[in-house]
Protein backbone atom coordinates (compact mmCIF):
# COMPACT_ATOMS: atom_id res chain seq x y z
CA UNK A 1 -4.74 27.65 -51.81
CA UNK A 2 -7.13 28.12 -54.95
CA UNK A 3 -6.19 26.45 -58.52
CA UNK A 4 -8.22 28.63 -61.21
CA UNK A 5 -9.10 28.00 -64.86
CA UNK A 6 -10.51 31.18 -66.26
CA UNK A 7 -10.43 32.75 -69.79
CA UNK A 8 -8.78 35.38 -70.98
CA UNK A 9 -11.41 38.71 -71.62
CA UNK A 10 -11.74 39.80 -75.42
CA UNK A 11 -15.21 40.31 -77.05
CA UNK A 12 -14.81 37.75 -79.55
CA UNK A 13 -13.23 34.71 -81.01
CA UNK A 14 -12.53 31.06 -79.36
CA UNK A 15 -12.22 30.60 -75.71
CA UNK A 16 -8.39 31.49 -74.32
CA UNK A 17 -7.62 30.15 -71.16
CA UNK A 18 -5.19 31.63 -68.31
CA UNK A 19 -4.56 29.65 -64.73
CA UNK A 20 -4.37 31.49 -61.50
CA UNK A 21 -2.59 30.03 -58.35
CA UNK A 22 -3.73 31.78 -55.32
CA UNK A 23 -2.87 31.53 -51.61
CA UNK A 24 -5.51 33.31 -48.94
CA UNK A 25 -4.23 33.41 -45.40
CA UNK A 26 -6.76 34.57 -42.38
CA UNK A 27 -5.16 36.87 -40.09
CA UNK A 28 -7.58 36.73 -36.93
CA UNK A 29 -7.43 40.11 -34.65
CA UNK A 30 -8.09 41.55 -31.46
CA UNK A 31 -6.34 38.71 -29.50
CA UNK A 32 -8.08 35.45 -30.98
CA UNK A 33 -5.01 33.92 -31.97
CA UNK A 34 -3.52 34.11 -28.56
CA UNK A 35 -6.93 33.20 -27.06
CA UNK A 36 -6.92 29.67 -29.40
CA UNK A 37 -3.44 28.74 -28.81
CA UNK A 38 -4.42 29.64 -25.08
CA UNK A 39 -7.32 27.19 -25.41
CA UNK A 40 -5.22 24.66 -27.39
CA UNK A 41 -2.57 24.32 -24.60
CA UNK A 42 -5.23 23.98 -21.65
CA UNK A 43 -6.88 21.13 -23.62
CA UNK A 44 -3.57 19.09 -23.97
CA UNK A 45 -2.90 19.89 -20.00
CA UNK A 46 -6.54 18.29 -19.22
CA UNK A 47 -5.73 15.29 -21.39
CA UNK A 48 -2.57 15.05 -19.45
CA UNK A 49 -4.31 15.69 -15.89
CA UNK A 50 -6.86 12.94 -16.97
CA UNK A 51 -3.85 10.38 -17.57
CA UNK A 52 -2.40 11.39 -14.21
CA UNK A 53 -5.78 10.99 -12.51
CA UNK A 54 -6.24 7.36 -14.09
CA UNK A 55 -3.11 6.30 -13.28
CA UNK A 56 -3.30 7.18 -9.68
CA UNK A 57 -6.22 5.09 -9.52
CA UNK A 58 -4.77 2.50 -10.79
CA UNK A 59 -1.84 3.24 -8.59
CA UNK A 60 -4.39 2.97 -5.27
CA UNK A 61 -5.52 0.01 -6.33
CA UNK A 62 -2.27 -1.96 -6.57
CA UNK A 63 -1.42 -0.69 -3.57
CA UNK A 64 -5.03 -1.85 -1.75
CA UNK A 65 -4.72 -5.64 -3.90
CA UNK A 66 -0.56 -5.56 -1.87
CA UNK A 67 -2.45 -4.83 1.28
CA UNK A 68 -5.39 -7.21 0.87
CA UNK A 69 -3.07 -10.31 -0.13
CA UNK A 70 -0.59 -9.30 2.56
CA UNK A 71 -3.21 -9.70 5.23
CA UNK A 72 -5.12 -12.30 3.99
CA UNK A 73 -1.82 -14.56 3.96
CA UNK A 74 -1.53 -13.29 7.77
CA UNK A 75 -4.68 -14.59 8.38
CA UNK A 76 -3.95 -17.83 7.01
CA UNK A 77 -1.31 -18.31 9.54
CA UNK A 78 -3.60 -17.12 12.16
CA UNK A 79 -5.92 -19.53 11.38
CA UNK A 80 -3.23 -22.12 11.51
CA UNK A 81 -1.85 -21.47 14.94
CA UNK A 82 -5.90 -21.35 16.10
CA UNK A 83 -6.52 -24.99 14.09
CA UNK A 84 -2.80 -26.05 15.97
CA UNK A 85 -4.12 -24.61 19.44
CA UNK A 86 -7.53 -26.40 18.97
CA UNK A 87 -5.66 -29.92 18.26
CA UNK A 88 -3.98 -29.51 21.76
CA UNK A 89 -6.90 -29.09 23.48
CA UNK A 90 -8.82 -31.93 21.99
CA UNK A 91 -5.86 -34.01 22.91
CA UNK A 92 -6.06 -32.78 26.19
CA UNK A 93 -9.48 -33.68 26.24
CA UNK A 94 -9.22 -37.63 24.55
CA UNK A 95 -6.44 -37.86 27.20
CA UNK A 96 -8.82 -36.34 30.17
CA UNK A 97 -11.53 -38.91 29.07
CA UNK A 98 -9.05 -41.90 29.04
CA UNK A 99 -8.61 -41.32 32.34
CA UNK A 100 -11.80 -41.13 32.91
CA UNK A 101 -11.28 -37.62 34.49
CA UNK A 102 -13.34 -35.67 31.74
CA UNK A 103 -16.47 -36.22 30.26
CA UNK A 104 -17.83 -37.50 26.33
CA UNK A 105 -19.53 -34.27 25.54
CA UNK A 106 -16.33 -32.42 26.28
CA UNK A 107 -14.37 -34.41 23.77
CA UNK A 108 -17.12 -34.02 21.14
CA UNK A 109 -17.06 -30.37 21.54
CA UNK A 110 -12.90 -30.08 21.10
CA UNK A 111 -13.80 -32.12 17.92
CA UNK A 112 -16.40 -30.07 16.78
CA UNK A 113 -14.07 -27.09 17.11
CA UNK A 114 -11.41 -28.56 15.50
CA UNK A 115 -13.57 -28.90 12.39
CA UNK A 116 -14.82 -25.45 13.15
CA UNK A 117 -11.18 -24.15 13.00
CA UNK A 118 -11.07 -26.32 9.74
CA UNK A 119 -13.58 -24.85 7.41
CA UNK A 120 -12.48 -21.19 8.85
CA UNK A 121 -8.84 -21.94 7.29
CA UNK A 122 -10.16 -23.31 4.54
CA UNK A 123 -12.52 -19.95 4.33
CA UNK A 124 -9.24 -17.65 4.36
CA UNK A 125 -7.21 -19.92 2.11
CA UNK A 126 -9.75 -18.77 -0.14
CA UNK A 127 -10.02 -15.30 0.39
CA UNK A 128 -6.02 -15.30 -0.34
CA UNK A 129 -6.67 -16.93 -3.50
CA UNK A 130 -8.75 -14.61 -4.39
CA UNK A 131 -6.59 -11.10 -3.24
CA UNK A 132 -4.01 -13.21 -5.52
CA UNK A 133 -6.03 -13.54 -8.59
CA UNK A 134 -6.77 -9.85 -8.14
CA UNK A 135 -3.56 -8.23 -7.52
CA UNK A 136 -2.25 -10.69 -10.65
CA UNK A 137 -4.79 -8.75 -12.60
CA UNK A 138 -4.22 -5.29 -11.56
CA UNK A 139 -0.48 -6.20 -13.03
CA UNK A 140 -1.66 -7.55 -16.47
CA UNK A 141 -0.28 -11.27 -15.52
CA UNK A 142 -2.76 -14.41 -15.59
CA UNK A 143 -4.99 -14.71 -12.23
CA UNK A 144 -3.90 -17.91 -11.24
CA UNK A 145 0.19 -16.80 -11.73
CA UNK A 146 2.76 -17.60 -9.24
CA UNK A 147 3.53 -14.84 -6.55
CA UNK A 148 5.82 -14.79 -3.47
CA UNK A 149 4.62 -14.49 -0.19
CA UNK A 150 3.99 -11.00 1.17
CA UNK A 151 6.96 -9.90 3.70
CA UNK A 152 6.09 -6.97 4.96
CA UNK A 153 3.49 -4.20 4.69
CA UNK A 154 4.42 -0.18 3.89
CA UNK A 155 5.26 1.67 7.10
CA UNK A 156 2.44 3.84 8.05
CA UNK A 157 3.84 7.31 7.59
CA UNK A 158 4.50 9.24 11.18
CA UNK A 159 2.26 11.79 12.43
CA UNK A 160 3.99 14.44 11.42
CA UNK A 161 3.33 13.76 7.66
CA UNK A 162 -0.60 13.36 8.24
CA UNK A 163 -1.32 17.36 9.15
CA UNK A 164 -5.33 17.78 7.81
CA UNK A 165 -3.72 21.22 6.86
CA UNK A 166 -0.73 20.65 4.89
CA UNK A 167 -2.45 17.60 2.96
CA UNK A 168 -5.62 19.59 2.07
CA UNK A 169 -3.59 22.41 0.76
CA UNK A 170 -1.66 19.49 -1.37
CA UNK A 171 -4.14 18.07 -2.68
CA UNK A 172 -5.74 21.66 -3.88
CA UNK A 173 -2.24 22.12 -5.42
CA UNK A 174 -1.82 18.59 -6.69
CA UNK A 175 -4.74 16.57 -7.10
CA UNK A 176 -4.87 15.42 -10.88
CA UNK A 177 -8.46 15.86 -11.10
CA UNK A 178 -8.83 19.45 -9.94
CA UNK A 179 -5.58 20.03 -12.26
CA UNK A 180 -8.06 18.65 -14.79
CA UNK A 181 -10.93 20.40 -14.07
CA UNK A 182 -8.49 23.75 -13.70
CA UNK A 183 -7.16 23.31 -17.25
CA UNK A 184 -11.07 22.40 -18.35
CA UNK A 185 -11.99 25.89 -16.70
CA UNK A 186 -9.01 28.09 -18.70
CA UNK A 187 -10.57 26.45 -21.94
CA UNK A 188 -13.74 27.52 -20.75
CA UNK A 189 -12.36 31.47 -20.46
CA UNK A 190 -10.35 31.32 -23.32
CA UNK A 191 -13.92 29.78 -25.28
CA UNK A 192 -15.69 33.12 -23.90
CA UNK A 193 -12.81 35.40 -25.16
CA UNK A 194 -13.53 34.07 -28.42
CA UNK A 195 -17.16 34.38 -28.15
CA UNK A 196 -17.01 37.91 -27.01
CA UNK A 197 -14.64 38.61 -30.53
CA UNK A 198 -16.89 36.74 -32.32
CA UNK A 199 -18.10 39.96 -33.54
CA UNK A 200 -15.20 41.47 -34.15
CA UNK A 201 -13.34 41.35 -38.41
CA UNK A 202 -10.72 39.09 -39.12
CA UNK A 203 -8.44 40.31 -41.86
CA UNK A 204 -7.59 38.22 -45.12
CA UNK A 205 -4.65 39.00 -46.89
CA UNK A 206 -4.02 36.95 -50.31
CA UNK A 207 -1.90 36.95 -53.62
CA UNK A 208 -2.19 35.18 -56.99
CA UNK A 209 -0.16 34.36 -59.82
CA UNK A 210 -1.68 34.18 -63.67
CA UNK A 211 0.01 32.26 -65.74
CA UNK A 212 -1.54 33.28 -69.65
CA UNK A 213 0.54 31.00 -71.46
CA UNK A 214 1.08 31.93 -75.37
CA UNK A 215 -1.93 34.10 -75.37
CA UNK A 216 -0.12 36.90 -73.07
CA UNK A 217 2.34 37.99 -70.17
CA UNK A 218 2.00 36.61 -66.79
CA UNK A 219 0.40 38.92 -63.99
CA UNK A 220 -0.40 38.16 -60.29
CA UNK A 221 -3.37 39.82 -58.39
CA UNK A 222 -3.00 40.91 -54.14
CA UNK A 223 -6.23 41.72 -52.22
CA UNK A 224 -6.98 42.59 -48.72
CA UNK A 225 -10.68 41.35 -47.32
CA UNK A 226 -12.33 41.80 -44.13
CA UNK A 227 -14.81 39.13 -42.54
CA UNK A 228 -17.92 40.71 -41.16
CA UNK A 229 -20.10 39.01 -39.09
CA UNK A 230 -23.96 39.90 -39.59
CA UNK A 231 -25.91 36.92 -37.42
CA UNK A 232 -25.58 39.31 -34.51
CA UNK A 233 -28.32 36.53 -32.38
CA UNK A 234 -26.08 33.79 -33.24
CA UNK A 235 -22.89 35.98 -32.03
CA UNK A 236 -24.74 37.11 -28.81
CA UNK A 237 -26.09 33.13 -28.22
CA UNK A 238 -22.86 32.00 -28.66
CA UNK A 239 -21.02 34.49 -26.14
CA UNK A 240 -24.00 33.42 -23.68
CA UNK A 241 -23.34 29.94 -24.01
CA UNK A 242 -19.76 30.34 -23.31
CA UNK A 243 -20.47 32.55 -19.85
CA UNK A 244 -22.19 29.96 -19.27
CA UNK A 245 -20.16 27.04 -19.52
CA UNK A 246 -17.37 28.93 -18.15
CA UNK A 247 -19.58 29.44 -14.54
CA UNK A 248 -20.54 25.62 -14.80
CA UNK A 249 -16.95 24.29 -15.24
CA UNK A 250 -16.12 26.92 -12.11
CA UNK A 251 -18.58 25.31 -10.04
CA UNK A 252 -18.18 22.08 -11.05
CA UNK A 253 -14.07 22.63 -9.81
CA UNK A 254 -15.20 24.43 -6.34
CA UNK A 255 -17.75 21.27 -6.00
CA UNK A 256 -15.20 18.61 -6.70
CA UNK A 257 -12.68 20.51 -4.28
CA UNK A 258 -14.87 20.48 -1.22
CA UNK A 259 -15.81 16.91 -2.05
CA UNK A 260 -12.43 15.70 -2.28
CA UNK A 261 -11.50 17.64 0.70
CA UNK A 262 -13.90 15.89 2.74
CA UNK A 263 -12.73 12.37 1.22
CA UNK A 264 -9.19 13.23 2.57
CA UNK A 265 -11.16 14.51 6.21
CA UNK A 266 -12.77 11.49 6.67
CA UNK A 267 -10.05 9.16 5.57
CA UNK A 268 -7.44 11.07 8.26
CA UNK A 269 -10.12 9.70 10.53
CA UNK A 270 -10.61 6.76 9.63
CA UNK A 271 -6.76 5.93 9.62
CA UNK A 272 -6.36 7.34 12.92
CA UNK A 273 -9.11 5.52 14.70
CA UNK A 274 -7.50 1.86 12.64
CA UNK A 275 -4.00 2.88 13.87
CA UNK A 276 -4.90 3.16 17.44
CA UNK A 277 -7.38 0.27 17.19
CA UNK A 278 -4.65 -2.16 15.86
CA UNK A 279 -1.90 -0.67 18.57
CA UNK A 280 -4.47 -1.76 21.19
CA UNK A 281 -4.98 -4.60 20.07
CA UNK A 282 -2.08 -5.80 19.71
CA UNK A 283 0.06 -4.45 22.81
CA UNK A 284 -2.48 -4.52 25.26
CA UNK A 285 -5.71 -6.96 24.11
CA UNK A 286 -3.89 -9.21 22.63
CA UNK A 287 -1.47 -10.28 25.59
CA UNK A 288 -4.42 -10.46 28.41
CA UNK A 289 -6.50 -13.05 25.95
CA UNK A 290 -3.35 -14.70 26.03
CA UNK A 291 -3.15 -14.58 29.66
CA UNK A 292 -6.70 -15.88 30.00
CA UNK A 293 -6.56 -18.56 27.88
CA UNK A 294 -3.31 -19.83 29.78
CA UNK A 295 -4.91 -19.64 32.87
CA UNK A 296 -7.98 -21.65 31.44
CA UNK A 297 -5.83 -24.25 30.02
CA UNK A 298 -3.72 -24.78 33.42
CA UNK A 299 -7.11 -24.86 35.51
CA UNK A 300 -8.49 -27.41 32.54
CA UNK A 301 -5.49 -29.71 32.72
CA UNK A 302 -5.65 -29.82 36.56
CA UNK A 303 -9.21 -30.86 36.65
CA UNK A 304 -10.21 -27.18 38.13
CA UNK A 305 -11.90 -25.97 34.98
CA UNK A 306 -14.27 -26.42 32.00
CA UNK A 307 -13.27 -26.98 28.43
CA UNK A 308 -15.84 -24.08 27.61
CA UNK A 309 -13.26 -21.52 28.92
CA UNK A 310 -10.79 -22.67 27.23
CA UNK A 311 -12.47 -22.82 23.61
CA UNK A 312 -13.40 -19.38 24.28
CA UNK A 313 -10.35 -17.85 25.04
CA UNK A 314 -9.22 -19.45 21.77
CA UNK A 315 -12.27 -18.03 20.11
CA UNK A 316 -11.83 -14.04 21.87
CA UNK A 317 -8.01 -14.50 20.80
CA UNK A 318 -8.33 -15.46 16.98
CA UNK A 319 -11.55 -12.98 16.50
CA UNK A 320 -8.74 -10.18 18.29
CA UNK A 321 -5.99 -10.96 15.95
CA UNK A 322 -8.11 -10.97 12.70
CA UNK A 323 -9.64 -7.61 13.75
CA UNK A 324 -5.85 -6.34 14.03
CA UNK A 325 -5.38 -7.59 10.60
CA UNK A 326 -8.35 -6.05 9.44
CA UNK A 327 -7.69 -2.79 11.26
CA UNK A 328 -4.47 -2.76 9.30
CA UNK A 329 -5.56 -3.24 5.94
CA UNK A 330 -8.40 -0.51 6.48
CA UNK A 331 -5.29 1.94 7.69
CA UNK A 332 -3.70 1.09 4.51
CA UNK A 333 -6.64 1.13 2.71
CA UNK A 334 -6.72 5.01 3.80
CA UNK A 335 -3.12 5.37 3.28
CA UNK A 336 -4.02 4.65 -0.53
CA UNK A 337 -6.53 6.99 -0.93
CA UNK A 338 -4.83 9.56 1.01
CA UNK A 339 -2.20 9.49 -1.48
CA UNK A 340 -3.89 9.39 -4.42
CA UNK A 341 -5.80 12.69 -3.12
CA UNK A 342 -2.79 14.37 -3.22
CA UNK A 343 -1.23 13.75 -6.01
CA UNK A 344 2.17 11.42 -4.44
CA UNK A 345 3.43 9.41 -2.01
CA UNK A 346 3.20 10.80 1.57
């Protein structure tokens, strides 16, 4: 929209003005318009993508902080029953000595253990303090806020639902940041489009209205323009530049597929070899320490074995129960990542 003051033509006398209101409109051609409103809606789908693909990471986190305080508080109690377990045997051994049936050293060492088993509590007391301060901050509440106790982890989803096939064409149909880099690539073709017009006339259509006042009638003026071009190096630079951006973002998608593809790979891997090493552990491993260090108490009690064994098989069972719990977290640890790979809950 133009707002003109002119004057009115005659070849002499004072200055008489007229006004003339125009409008001008562009009318781009040869597909532009389509090609910008093309480019226009791939932009606001990357800015969406790029929301999705922070908020699943944000999502995996949470979900890794649940994990992380849910063990640690198991290994809290694990170092409980272990500082309970290593009471009883000093007691055993203060009573042994008493009776003169055990020796000093053996009562020092149940002591020493016992303050052993000590710090380690005191060690994973902390480490739950701090998976609380951290999941507390993942939810935008104070660090040192009040939470519940953990009751129970996620089920680990069955077999069926872990085929390397069916998640890794998921994750090509799903995964916010390929849906990102997909909408980043259609701006990227719709930019060359336009470059490769760029050479091509737009059309300008426009009207006016003159407005004369006392010093004659109104008119109005139409016109039809054509915008040419002429910097044909600048045209052919700029169609260049867009080929190539539009080959980089291509790559840059087909790079970030295969690398996300072999993320989800390894961390099917890495789940199954945690499953199986905390099913071990705890059906088979678990229940023969247990075994051992019954036997070792029961020969220990009887005078027909050394407190050595005994602390040991304590030892071999609380190092076997905190690698469970760690073999756990690191299959839910995968679970998490799996799932933010492709785009939802398994």
């Amino acid at each position: 929209m133009r707002i003109l003051s002119d004057e009115i033509d005659r070849i002499s006398g004072p200055r008489q003005n007229k006004m003339i209101y125009s409008v001008e409109q562009d009318l781009p051609l040869w597909g532009k318009r389509e090609l910008r409103r093309q480019a226009a809606n791939a932009e606001v789908d990357q800015a969406a993508a790029e929301g999705r693909s922070t908020e699943a990471q944000l999502v995996e986190k949470i979900k890794i902080a649940f994990a992380q305080y849910y063990i640690a508080d198991r290994a809290v109690a694990v170092a409980a029953d272990l500082q309970a377990a290593t009471k009883v045997v000093a007691s055993a051994a203060q009573a042994r000595y008493a009776q003169g049936q055990g020796a000093q050293i053996d009562v020092l060492k149940a002591e020493s253990e016992v303050l052993r088993v000590a710090v380690s509590t005191l060690r994973q007391t902390a480490v739950l303090t701090a998976a609380r301060g951290q999941l507390n901050t993942l939810l935008i509440r104070p660090a040192d806020a009040a939470l519940a106790r953990p009751k129970t982890l996620r089920a680990l989803p069955p077999e069926a639902a872990l085929n390397p096939r069916t998640l890794a064409a998921r994750l090509q149909q799903r995964n916010p940041a390929l849906e990102a880099d997909a909408a980043g690539v259609r701006i990227a073709e719709a930019s060359r489009g336009l470059a490769e017009r760029a050479g091509y006339p737009d059309l300008t259509l426009g009207a006016a209205a003159i407005d004369r006042g006392s010093n004659g009638p109104a008119g109005f003026m139409v016109w039809v323009g054509a915008k040419v071009p002429l910097q044909w190096g600048a045209v052919t630079a700029r169609r260049q530049e867009a080929e190539a951006t539009a080959g980089a973002m291509r790559a840059r998608q087909d790079a970030r597929a295969q690398l996300l593809l072999g993320e989800l790979a390894e961390a099917l891997a890495v789940l199954d070899g945690n499953r199986k090493l905390a099913a071990m552990i705890d059906t088979r491993l678990v229940a023969q320490i247990r075994a051992v260090r019954g036997a070792a108490m029961t020969a220990y009690s009887t005078n027909r074995g050394e407190l050595v064994a005994v602390l040991q098989a304590e030892r071999e069972l609380f190092d076997l129960r905190m690698q469970s719990l760690q073999a756990v977290l690191e299959a839910q640890r995968q679970i998490a990542l799996i799932e933010r790979l492709v785009g939802g809950a398994l």
